[in-house]
C-alpha atoms as a PDB file:
ATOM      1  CA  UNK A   1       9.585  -4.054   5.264  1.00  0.00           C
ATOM      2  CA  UNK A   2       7.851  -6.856   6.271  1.00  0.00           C
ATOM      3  CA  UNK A   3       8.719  -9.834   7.588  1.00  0.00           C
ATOM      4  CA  UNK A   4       7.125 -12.856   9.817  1.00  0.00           C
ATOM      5  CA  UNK A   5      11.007 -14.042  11.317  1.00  0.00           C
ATOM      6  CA  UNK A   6      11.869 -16.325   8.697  1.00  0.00           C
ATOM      7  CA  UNK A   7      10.573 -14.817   5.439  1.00  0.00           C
ATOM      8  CA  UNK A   8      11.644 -10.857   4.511  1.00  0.00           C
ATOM      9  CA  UNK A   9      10.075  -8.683   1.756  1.00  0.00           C
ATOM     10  CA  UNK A  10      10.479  -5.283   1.332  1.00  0.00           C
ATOM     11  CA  UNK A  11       8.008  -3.177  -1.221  1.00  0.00           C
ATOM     12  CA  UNK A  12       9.996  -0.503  -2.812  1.00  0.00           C
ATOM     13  CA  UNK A  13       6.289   1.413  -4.134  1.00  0.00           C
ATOM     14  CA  UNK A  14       4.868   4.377  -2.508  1.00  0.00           C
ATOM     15  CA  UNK A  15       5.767   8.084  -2.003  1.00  0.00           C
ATOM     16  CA  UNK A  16       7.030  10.350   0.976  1.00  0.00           C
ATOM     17  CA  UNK A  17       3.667  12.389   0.539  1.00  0.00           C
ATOM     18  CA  UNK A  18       2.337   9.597   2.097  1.00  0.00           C
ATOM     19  CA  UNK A  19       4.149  10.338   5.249  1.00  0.00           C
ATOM     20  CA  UNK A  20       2.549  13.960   5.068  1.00  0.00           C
ATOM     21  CA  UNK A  21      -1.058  12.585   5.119  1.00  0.00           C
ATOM     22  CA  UNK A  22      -2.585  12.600   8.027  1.00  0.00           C
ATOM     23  CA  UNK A  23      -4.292   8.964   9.323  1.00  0.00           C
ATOM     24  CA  UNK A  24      -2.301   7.230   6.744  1.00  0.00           C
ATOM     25  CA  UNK A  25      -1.313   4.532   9.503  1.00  0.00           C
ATOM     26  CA  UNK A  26      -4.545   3.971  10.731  1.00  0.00           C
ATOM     27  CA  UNK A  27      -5.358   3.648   7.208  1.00  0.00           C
ATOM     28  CA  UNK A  28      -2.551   1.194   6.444  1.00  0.00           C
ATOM     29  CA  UNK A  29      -3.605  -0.998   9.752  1.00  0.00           C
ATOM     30  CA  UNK A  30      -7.541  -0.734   8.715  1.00  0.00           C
ATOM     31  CA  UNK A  31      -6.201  -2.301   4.960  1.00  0.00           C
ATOM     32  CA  UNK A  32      -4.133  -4.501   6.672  1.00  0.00           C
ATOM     33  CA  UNK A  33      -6.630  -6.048   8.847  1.00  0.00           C
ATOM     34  CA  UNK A  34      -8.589  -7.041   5.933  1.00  0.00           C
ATOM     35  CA  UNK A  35      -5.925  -8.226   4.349  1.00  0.00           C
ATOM     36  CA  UNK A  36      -5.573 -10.743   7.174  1.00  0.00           C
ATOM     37  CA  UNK A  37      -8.915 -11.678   7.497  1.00  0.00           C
ATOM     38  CA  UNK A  38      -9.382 -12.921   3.921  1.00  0.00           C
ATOM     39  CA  UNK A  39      -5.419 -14.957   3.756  1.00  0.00           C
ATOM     40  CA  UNK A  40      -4.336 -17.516   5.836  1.00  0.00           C
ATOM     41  CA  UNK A  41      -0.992 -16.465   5.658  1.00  0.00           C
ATOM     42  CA  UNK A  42      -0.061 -13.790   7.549  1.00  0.00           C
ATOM     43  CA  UNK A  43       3.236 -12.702   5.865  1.00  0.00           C
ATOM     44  CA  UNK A  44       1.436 -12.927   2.346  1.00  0.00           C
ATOM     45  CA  UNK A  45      -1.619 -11.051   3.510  1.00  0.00           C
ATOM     46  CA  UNK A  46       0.715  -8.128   5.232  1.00  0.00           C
ATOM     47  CA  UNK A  47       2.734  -7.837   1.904  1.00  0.00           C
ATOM     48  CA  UNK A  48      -0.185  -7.659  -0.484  1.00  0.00           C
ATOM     49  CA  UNK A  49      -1.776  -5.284   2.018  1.00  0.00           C
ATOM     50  CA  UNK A  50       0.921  -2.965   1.796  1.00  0.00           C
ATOM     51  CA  UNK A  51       1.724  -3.425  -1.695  1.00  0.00           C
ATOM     52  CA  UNK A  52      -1.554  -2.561  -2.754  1.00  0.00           C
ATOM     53  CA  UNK A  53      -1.259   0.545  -0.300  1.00  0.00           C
ATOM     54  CA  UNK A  54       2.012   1.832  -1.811  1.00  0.00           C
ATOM     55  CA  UNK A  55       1.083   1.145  -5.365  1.00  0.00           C
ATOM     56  CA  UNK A  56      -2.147   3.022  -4.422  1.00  0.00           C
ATOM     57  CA  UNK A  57      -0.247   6.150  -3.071  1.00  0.00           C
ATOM     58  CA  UNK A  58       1.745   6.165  -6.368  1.00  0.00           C
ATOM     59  CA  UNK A  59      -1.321   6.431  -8.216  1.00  0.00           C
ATOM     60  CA  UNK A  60      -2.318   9.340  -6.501  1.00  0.00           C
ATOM     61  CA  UNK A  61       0.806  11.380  -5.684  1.00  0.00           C
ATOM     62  CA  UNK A  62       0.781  11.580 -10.145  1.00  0.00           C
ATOM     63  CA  UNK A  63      -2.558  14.150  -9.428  1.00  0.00           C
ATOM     64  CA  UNK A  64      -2.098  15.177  -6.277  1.00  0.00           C
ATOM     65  CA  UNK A  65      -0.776  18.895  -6.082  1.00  0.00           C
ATOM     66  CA  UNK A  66      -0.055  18.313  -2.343  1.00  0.00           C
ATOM     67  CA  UNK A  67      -1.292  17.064   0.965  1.00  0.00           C
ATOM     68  CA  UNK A  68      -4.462  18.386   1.145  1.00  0.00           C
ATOM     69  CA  UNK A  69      -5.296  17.088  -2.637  1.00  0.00           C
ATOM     70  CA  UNK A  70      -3.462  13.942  -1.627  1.00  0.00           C
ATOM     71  CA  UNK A  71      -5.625  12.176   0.404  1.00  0.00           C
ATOM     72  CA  UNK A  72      -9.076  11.800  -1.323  1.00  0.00           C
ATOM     73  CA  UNK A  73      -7.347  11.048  -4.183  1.00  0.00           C
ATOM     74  CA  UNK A  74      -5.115   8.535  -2.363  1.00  0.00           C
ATOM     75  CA  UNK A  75      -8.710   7.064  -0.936  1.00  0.00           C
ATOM     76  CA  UNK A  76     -10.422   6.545  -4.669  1.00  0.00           C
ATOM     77  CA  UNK A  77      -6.713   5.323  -5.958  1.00  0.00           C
ATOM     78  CA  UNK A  78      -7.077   2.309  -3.395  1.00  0.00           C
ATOM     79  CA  UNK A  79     -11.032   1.606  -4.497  1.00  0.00           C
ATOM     80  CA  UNK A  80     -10.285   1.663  -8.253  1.00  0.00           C
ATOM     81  CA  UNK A  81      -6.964  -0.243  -7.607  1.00  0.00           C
ATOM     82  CA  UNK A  82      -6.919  -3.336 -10.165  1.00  0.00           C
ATOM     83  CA  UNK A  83      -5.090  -6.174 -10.714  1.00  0.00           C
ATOM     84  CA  UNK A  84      -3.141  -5.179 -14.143  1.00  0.00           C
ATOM     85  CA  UNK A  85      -2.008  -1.673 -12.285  1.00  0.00           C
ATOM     86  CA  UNK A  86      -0.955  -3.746  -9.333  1.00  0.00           C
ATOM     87  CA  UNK A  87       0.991  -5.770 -11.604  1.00  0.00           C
ATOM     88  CA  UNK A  88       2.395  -3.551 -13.862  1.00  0.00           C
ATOM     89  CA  UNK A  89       3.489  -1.385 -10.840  1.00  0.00           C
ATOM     90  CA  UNK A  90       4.630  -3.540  -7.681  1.00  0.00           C
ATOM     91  CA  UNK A  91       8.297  -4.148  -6.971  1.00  0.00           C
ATOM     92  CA  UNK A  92       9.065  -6.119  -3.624  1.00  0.00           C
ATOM     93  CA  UNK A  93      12.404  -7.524  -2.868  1.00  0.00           C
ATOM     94  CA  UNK A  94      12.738 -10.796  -0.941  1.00  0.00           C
ATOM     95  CA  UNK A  95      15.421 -10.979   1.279  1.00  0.00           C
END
């Protein structure tokens, strides 16, 4: 969920393997910094930050055969991440 106190969006993508990987908030902060440093909008740059993170873990929990596969294939998921699998993938509710 994210949220800035006026606007609310939650992003309904990602997997609980993700929760098994170790450094995957670090690695959600590290996204989400640059994220924020290329958007002026905070709230917009958090949400596409973690949308692309969660659609990104989707990607990879399809090949991963657990943890330990998880995470480098979690790490090239979020480098090859494009625009049409964003797309076709994402769903955040407002609200």
């Amino acid at each position: 969920m994210i949220t800035d106190g006026a606007r609310i969006a939650r992003v309904e993508n990602g997997r609980p393997i993700m929760g098994r990987m170790i450094g995957s908030g670090c690695m959600l902060t590290a996204v989400m910094g640059c994220f924020l440093a290329a958007d002026d909008d905070p709230f917009e740059a958090a949400l596409a930050a973690v949308a692309c993170f969660n659609v990104a873990g989707e990607v990879a929990a399809e090949h991963a055969g657990g943890p330990g596969t998880f995470k480098p294939l979690f790490i090239d998921a979020l480098y090859n991440l494009d625009q049409e699998t964003l797309n076709g993938r994402v769903r955040v509710n407002y609200g």
